[in-house]
Protein backbone atom coordinates (compact mmCIF):
# COMPACT_ATOMS: atom_id res chain seq x y z
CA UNK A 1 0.00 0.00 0.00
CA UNK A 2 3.01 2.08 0.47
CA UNK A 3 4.32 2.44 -2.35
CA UNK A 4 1.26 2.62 -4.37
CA UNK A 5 0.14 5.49 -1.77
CA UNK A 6 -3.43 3.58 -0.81
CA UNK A 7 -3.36 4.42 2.71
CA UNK A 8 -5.94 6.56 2.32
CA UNK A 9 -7.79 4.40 0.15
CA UNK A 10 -7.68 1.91 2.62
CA UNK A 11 -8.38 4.43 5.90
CA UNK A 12 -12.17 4.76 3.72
CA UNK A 13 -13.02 1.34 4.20
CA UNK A 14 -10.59 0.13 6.80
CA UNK A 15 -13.78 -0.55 9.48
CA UNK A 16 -15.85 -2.70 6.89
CA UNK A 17 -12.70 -4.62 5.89
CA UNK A 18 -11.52 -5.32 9.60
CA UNK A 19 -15.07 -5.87 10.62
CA UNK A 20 -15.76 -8.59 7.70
CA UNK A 21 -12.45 -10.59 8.77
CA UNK A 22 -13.62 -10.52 12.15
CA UNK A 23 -16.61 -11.80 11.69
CA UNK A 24 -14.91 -15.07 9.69
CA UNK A 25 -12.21 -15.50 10.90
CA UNK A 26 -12.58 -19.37 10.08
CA UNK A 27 -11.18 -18.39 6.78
CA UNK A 28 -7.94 -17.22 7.32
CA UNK A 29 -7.17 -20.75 9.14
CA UNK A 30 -9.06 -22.70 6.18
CA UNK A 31 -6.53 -20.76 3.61
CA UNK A 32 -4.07 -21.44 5.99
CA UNK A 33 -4.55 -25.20 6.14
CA UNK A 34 -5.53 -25.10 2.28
CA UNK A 35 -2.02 -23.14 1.41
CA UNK A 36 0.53 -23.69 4.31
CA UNK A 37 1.72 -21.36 7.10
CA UNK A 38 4.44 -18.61 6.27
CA UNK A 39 5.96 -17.95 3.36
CA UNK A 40 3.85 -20.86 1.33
CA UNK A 41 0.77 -19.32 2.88
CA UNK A 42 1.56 -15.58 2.61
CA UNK A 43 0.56 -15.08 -1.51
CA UNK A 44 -3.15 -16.99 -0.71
CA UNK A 45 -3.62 -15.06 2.19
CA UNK A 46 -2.73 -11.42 0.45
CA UNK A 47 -4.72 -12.22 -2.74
CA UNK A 48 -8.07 -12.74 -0.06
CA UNK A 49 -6.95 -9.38 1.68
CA UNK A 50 -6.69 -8.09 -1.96
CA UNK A 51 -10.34 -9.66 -2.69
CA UNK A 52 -11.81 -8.37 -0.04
CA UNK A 53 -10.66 -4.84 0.40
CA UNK A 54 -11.53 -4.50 -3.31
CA UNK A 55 -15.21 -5.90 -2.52
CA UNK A 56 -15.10 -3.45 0.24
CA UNK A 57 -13.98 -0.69 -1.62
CA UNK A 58 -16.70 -1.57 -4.29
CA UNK A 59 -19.35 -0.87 -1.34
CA UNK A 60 -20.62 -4.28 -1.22
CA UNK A 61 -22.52 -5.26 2.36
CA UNK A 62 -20.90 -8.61 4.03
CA UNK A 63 -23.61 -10.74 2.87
CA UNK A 64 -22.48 -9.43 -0.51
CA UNK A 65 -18.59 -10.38 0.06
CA UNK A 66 -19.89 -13.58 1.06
CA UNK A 67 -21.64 -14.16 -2.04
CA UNK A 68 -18.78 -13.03 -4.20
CA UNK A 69 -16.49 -15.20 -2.37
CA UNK A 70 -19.10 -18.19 -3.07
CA UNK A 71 -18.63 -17.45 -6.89
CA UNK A 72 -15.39 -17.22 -7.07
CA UNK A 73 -12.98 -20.45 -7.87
CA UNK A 74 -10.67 -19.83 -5.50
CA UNK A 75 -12.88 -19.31 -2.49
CA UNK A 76 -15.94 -21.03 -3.19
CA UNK A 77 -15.03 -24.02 -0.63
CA UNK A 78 -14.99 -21.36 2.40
CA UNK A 79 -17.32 -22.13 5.15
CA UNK A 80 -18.69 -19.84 8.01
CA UNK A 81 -18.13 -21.73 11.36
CA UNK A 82 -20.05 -21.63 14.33
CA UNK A 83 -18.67 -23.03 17.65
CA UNK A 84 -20.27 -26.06 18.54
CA UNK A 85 -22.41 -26.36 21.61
CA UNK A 86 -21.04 -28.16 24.62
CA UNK A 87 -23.71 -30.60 24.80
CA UNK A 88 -22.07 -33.70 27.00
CA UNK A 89 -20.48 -31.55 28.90
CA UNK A 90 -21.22 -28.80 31.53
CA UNK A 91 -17.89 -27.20 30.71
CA UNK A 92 -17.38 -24.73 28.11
CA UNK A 93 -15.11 -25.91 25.66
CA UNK A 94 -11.75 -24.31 24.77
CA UNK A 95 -13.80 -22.76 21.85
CA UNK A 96 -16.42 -21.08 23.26
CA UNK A 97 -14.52 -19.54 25.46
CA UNK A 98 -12.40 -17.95 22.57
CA UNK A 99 -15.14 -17.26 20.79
CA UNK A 100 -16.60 -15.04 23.81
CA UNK A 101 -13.68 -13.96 25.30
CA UNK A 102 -13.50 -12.07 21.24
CA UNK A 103 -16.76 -11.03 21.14
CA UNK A 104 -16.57 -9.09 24.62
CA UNK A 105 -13.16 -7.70 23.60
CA UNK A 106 -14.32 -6.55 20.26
CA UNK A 107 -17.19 -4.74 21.49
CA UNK A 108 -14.99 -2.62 24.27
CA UNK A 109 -11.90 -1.76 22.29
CA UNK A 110 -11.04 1.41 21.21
CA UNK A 111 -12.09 2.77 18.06
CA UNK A 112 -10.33 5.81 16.46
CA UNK A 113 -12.50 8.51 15.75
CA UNK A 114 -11.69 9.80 12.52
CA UNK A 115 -12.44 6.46 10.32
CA UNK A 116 -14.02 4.19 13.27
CA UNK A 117 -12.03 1.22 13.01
CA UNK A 118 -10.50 -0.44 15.89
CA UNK A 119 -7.34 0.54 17.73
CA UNK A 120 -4.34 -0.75 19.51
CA UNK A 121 -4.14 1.23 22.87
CA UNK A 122 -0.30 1.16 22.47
CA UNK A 123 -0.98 3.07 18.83
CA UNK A 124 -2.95 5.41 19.35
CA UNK A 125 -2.86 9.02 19.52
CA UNK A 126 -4.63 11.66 20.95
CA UNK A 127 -6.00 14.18 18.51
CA UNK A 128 -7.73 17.82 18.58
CA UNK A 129 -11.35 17.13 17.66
CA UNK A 130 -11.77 20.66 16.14
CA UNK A 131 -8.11 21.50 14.37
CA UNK A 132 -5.58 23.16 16.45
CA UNK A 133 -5.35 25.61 13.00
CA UNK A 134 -9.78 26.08 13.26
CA UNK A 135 -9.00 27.48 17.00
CA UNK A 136 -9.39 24.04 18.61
CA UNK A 137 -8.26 24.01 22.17
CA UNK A 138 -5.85 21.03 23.93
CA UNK A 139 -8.45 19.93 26.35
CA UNK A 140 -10.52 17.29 27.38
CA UNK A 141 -13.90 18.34 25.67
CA UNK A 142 -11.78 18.45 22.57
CA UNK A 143 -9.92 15.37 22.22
CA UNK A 144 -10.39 12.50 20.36
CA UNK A 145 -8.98 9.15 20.28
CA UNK A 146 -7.14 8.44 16.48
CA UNK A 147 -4.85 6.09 14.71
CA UNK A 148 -1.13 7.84 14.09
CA UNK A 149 -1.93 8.01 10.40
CA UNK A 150 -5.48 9.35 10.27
CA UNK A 151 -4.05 11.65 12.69
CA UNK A 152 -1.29 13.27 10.60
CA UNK A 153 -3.18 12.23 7.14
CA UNK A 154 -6.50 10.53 7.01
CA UNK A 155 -8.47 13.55 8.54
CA UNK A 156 -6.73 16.28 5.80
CA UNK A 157 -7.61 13.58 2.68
CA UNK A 158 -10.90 12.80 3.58
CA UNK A 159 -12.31 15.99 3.49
């Protein structure tokens, strides 16, 4: 993305792209065990990114991805999982717990404010809501929470 400058590009639909890998994540590990781990894997797994930040940048919904991934001959054998219940058992299975323990994280992590995906608390920076050059003050009611680069560039391109 770098050196064909589509950071920006990318900050547009960055949310919709993180959220649809999220949400099957059982992909990545059937590429993986389709292709190989590390560097056999690593072509595979960028031509899917590629697919589905293009699908994203098209505007298509995630029911849409997943019907475009359906079509396609190199994805068409991708299956959404769904941990199974623990039905002998009165203990939750290694699974579920992941399964939760991601949910509950995902819906309390930070989100930068400028293109609402989700953020690493050791990347993040805090930003002047209303510009420092628009008379924005450094305080409290005027901070935001942002990713470095829609910091210093997202926020001026987007406009």
């Amino acid at each position: 993305m770098e050196r064909h400058d589509k950071f920006v590009d990318f900050s547009r639909v960055r949310r919709k792209f993180e959220d649809f890998l999220i949400s099957h994540k059982s992909f990545i590990n059937q590429l993986t065990v389709t292709h190989g781990s590390m560097v056999k894997g690593f072509l595979p797994i960028k031509e899917y990114y590629d697919f589905i930040l293009e699908k994203c940048h098209e505007g298509l919904s995630q029911e849409e991805i997943e019907l475009a991934l359906t079509r396609h001959p190199k994805y068409q054998r991708l299956t959404k999982e769904k941990p199974a219940p623990s039905i002998q058992s009165k203990r939750f299975s290694n699974e579920a717990k992941q399964v939760k323990l991601l949910e509950d994280v995902l819906k309390t992590a930070f989100v930068c404010n400028i293109c609402g995906s989700r953020i690493d608390k050791k990347s993040m920076q805090l930003d002047h809501a209303i510009d420092k050059s628009k008379g924005g003050a450094a305080d409290i009611d005027n901070s935001q929470w942002a990713h470095p680069f829609c910091n210093s560039t997202f926020k001026y391109a987007a406009k």
